[in-house]
PDB file of N, CA and C in Angstrom:
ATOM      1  N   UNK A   1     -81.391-174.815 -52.001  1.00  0.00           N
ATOM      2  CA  UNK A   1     -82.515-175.570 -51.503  1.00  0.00           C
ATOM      3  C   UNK A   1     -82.122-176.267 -50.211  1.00  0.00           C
ATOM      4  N   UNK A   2     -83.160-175.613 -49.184  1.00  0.00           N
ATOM      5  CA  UNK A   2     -82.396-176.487 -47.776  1.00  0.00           C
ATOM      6  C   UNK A   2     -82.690-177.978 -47.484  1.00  0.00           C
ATOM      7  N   UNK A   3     -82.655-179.407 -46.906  1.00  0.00           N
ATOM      8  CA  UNK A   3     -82.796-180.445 -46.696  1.00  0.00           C
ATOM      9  C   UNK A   3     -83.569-180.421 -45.216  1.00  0.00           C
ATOM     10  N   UNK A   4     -84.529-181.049 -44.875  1.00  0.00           N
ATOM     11  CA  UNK A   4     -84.586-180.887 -43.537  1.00  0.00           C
ATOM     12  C   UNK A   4     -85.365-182.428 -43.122  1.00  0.00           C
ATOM     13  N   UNK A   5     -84.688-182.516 -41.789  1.00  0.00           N
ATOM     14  CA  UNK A   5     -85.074-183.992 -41.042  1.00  0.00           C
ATOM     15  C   UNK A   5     -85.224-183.428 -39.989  1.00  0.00           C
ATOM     16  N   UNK A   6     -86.341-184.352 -39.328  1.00  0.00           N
ATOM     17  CA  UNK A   6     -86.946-184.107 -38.498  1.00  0.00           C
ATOM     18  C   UNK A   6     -86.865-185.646 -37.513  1.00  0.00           C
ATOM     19  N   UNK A   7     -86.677-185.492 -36.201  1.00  0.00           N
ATOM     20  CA  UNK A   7     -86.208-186.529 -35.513  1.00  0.00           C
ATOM     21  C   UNK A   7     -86.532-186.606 -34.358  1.00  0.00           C
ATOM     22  N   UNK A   8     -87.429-187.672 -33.984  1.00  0.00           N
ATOM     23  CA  UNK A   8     -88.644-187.295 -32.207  1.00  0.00           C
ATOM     24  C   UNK A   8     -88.310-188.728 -31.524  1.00  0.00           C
ATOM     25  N   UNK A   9     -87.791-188.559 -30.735  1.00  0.00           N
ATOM     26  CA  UNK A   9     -88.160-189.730 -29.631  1.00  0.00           C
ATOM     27  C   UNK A   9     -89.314-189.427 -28.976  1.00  0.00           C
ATOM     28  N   UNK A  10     -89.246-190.815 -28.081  1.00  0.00           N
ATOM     29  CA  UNK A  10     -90.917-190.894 -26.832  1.00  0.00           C
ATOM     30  C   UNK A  10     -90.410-190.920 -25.550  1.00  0.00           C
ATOM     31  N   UNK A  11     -88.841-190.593 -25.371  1.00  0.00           N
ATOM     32  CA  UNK A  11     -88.893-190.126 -23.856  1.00  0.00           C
ATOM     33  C   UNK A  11     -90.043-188.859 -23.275  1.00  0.00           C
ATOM     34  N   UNK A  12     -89.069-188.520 -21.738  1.00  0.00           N
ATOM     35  CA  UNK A  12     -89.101-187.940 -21.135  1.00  0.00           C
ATOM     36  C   UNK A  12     -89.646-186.428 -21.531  1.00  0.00           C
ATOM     37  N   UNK A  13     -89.160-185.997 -22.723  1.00  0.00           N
ATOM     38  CA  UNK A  13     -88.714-184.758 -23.396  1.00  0.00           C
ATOM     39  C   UNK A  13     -87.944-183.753 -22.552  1.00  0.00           C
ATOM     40  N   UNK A  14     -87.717-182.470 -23.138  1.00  0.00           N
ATOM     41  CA  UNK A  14     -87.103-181.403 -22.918  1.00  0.00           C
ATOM     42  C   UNK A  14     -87.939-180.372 -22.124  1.00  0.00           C
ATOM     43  N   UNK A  15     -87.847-180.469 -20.607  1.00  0.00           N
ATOM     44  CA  UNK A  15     -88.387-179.222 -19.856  1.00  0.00           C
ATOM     45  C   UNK A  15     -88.588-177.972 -20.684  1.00  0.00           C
ATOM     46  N   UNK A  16     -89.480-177.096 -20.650  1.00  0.00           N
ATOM     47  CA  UNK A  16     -89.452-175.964 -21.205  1.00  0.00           C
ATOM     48  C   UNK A  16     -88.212-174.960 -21.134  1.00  0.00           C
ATOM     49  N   UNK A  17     -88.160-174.630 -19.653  1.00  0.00           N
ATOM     50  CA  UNK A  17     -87.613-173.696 -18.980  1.00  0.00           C
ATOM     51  C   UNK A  17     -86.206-174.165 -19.287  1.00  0.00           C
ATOM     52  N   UNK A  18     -85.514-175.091 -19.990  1.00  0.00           N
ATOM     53  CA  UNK A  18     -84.244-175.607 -20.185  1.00  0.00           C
ATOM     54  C   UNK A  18     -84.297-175.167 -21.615  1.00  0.00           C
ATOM     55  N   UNK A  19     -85.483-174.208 -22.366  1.00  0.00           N
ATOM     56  CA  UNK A  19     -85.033-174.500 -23.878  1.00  0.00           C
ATOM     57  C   UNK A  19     -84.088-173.513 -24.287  1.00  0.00           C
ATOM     58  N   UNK A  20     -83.535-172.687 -23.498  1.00  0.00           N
ATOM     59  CA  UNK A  20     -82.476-172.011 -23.633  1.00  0.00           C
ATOM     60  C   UNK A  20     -80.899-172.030 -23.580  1.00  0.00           C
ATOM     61  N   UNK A  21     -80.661-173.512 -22.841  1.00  0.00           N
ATOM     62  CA  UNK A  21     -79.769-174.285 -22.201  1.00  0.00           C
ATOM     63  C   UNK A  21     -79.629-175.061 -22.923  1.00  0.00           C
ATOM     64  N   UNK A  22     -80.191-176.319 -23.962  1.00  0.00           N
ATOM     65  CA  UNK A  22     -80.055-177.062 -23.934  1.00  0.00           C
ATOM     66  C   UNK A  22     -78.864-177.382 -25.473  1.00  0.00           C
ATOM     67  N   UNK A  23     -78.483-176.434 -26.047  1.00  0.00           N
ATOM     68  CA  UNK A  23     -77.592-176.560 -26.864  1.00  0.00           C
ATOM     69  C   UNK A  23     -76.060-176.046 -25.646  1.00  0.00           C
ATOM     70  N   UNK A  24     -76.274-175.488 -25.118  1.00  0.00           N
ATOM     71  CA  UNK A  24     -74.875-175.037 -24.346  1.00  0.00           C
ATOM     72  C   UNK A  24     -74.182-176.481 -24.143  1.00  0.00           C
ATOM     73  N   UNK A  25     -72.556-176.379 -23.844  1.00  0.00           N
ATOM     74  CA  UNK A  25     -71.895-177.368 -23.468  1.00  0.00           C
ATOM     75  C   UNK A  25     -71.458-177.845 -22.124  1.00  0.00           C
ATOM     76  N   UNK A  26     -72.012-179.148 -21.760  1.00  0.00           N
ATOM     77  CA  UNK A  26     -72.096-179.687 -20.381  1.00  0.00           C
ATOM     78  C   UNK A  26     -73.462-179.732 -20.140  1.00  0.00           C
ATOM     79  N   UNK A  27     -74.776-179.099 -20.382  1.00  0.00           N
ATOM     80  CA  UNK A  27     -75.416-178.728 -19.472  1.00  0.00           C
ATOM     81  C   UNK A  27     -76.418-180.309 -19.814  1.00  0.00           C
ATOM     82  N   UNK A  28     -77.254-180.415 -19.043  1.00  0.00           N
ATOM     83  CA  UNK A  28     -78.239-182.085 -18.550  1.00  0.00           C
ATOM     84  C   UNK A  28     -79.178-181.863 -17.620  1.00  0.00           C
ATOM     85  N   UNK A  29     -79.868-182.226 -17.922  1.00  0.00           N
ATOM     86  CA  UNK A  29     -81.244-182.619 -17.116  1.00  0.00           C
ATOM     87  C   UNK A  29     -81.616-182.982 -16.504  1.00  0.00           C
ATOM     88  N   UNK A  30     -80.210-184.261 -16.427  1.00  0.00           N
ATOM     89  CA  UNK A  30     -80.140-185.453 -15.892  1.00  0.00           C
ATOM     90  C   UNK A  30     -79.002-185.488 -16.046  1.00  0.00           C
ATOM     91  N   UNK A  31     -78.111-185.384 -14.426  1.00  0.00           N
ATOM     92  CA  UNK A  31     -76.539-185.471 -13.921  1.00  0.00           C
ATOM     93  C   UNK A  31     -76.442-186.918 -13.805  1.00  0.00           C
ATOM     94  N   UNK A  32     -77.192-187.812 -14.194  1.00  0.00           N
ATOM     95  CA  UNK A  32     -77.048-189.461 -14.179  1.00  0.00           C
ATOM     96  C   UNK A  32     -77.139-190.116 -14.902  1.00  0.00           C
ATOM     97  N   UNK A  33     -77.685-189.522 -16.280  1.00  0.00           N
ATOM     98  CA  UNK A  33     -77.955-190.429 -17.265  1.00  0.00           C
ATOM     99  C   UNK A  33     -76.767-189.441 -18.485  1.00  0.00           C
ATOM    100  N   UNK A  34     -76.576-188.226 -18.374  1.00  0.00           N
ATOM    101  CA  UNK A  34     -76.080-187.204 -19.520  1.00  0.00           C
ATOM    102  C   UNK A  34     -74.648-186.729 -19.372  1.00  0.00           C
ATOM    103  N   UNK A  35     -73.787-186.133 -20.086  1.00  0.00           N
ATOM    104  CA  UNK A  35     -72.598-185.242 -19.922  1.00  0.00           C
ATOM    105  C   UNK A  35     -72.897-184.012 -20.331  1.00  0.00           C
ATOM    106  N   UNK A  36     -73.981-183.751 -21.420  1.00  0.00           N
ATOM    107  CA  UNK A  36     -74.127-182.491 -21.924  1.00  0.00           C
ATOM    108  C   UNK A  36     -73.382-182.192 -23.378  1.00  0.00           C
ATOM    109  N   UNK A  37     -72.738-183.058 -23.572  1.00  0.00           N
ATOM    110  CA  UNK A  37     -71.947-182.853 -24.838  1.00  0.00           C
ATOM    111  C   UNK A  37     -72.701-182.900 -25.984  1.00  0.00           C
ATOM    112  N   UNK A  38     -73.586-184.502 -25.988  1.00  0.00           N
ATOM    113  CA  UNK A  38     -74.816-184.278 -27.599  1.00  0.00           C
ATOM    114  C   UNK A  38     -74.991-183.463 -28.349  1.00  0.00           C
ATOM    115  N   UNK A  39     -75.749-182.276 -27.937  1.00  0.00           N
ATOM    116  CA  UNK A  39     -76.668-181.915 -28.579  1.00  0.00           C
ATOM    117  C   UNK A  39     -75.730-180.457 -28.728  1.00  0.00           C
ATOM    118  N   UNK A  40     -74.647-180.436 -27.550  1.00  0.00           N
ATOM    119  CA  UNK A  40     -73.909-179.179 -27.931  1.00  0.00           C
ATOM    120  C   UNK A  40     -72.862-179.368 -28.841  1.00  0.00           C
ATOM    121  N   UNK A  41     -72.386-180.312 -29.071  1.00  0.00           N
ATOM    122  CA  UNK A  41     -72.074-180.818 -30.481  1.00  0.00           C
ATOM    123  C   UNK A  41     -72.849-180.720 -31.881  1.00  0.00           C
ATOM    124  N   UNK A  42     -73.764-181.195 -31.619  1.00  0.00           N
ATOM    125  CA  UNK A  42     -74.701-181.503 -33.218  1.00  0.00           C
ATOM    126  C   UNK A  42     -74.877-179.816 -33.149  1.00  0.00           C
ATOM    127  N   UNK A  43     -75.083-178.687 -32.358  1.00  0.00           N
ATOM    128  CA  UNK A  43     -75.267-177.748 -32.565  1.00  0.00           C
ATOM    129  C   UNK A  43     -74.212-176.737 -33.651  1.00  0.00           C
ATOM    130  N   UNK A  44     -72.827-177.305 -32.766  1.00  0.00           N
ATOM    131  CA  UNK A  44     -71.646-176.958 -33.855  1.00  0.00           C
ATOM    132  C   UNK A  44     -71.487-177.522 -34.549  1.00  0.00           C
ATOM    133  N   UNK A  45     -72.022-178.554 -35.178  1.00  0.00           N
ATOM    134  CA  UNK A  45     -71.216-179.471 -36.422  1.00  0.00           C
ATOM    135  C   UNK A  45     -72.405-178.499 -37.321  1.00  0.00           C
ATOM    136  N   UNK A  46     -73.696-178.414 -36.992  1.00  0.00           N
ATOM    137  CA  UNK A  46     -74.946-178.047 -37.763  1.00  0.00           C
ATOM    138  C   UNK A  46     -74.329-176.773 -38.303  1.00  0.00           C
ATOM    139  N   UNK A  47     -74.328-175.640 -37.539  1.00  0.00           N
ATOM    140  CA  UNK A  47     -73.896-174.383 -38.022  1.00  0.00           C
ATOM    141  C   UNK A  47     -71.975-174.485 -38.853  1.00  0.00           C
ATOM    142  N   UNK A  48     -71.532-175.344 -38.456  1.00  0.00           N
ATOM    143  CA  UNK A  48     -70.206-175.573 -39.235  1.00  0.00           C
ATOM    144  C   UNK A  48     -70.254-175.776 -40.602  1.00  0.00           C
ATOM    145  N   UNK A  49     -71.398-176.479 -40.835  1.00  0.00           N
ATOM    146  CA  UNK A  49     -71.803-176.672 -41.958  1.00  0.00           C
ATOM    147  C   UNK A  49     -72.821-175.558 -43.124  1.00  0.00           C
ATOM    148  N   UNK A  50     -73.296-174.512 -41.827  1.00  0.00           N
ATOM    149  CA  UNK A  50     -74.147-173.714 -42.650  1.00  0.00           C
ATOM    150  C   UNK A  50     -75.703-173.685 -42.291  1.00  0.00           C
ATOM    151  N   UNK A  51     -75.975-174.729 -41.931  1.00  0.00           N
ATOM    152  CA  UNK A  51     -76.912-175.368 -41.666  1.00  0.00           C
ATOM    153  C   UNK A  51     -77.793-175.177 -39.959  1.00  0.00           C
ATOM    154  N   UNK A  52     -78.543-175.215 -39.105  1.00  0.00           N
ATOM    155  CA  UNK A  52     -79.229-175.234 -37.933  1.00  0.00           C
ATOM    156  C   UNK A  52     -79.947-176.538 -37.573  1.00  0.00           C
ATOM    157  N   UNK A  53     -80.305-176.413 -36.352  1.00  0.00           N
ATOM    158  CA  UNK A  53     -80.522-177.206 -35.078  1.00  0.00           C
ATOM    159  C   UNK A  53     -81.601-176.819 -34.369  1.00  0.00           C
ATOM    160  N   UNK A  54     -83.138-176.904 -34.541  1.00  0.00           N
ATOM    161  CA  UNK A  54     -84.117-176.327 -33.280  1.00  0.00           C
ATOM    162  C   UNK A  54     -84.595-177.707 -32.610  1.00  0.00           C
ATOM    163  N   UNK A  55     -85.074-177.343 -31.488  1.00  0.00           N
ATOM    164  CA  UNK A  55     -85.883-178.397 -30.711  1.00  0.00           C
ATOM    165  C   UNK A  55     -87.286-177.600 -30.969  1.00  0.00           C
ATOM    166  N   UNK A  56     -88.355-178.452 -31.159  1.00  0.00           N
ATOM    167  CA  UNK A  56     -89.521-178.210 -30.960  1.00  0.00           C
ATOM    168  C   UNK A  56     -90.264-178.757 -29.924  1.00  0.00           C
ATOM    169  N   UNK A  57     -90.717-177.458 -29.023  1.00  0.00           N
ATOM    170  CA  UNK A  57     -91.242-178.188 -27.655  1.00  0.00           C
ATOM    171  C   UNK A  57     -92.896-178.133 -27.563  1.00  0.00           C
ATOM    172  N   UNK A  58     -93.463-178.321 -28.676  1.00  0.00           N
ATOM    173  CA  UNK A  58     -95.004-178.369 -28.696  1.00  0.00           C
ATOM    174  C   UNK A  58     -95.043-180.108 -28.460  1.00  0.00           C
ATOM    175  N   UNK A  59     -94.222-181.054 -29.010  1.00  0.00           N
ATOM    176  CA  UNK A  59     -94.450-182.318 -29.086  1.00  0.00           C
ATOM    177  C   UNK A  59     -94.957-183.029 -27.718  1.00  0.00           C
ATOM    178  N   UNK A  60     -96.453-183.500 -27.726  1.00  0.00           N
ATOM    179  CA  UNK A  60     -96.887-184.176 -26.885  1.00  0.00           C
ATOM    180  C   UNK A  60     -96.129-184.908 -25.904  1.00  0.00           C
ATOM    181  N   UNK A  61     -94.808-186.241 -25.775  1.00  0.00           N
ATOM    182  CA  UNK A  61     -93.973-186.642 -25.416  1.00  0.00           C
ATOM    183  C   UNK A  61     -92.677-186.770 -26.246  1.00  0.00           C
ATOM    184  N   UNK A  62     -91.718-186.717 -25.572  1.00  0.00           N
ATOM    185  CA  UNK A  62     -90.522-187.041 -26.117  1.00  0.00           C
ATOM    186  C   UNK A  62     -89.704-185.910 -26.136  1.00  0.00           C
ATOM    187  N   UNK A  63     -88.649-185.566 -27.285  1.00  0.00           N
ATOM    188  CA  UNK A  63     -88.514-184.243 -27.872  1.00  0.00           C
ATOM    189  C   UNK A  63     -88.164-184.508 -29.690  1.00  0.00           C
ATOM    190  N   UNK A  64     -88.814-183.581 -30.350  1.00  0.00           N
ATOM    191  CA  UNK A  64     -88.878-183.571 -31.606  1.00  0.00           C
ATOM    192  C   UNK A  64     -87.375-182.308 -32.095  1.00  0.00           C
ATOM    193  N   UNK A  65     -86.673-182.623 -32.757  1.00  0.00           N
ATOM    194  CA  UNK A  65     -85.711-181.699 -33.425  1.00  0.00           C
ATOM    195  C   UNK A  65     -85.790-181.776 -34.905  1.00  0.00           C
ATOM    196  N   UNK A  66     -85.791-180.319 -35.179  1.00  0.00           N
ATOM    197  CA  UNK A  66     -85.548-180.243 -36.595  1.00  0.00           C
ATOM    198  C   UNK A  66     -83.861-179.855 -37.373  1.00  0.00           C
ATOM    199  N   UNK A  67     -83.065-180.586 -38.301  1.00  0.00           N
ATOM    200  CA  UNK A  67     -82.159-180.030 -39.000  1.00  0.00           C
ATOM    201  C   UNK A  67     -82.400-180.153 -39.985  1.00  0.00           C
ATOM    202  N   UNK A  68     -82.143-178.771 -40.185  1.00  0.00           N
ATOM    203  CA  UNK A  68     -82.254-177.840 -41.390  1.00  0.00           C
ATOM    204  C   UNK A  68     -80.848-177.816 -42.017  1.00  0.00           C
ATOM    205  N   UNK A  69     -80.790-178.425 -42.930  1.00  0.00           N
ATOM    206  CA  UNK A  69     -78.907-178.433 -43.549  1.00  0.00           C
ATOM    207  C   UNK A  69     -78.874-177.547 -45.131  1.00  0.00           C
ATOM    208  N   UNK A  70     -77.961-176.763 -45.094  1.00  0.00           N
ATOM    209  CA  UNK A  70     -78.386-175.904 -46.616  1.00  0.00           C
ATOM    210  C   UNK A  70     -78.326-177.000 -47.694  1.00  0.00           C
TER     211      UNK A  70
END
């Protein structure tokens, strides 16, 4: 049975055209506010575990992520 949380801020959100990028390591949106490490982390700890990591980019503002943990 999988567990899943779901987790949205009210920034800025996640450009579209970055939704391919945005688990890679280093990569940012923002060279002033980011390192890129976040989310390319939570990506490997997620699958280390068995488990996944999506961003959902329908969300009005912000960005919404779902983990899915087995």
């Amino acid at each position: 049975m999988n567990r899943n949380v779901v987790i949205q801020d009210g920034g800025d959100g996640i450009k579209v055209v970055n939704k391919d990028y945005i688990f890679k390591p280093f990569f940012t949106q923002d060279l002033y506010l980011g390192h890129g490490i976040g989310l390319a982390f939570c990506h490997v700890a997620m699958e280390f575990m068995g488990g996944e990591i999506k961003c959902d980019f329908s969300a009005k503002k912000g960005a919404r992520f779902h983990l899915i943990f087995p």
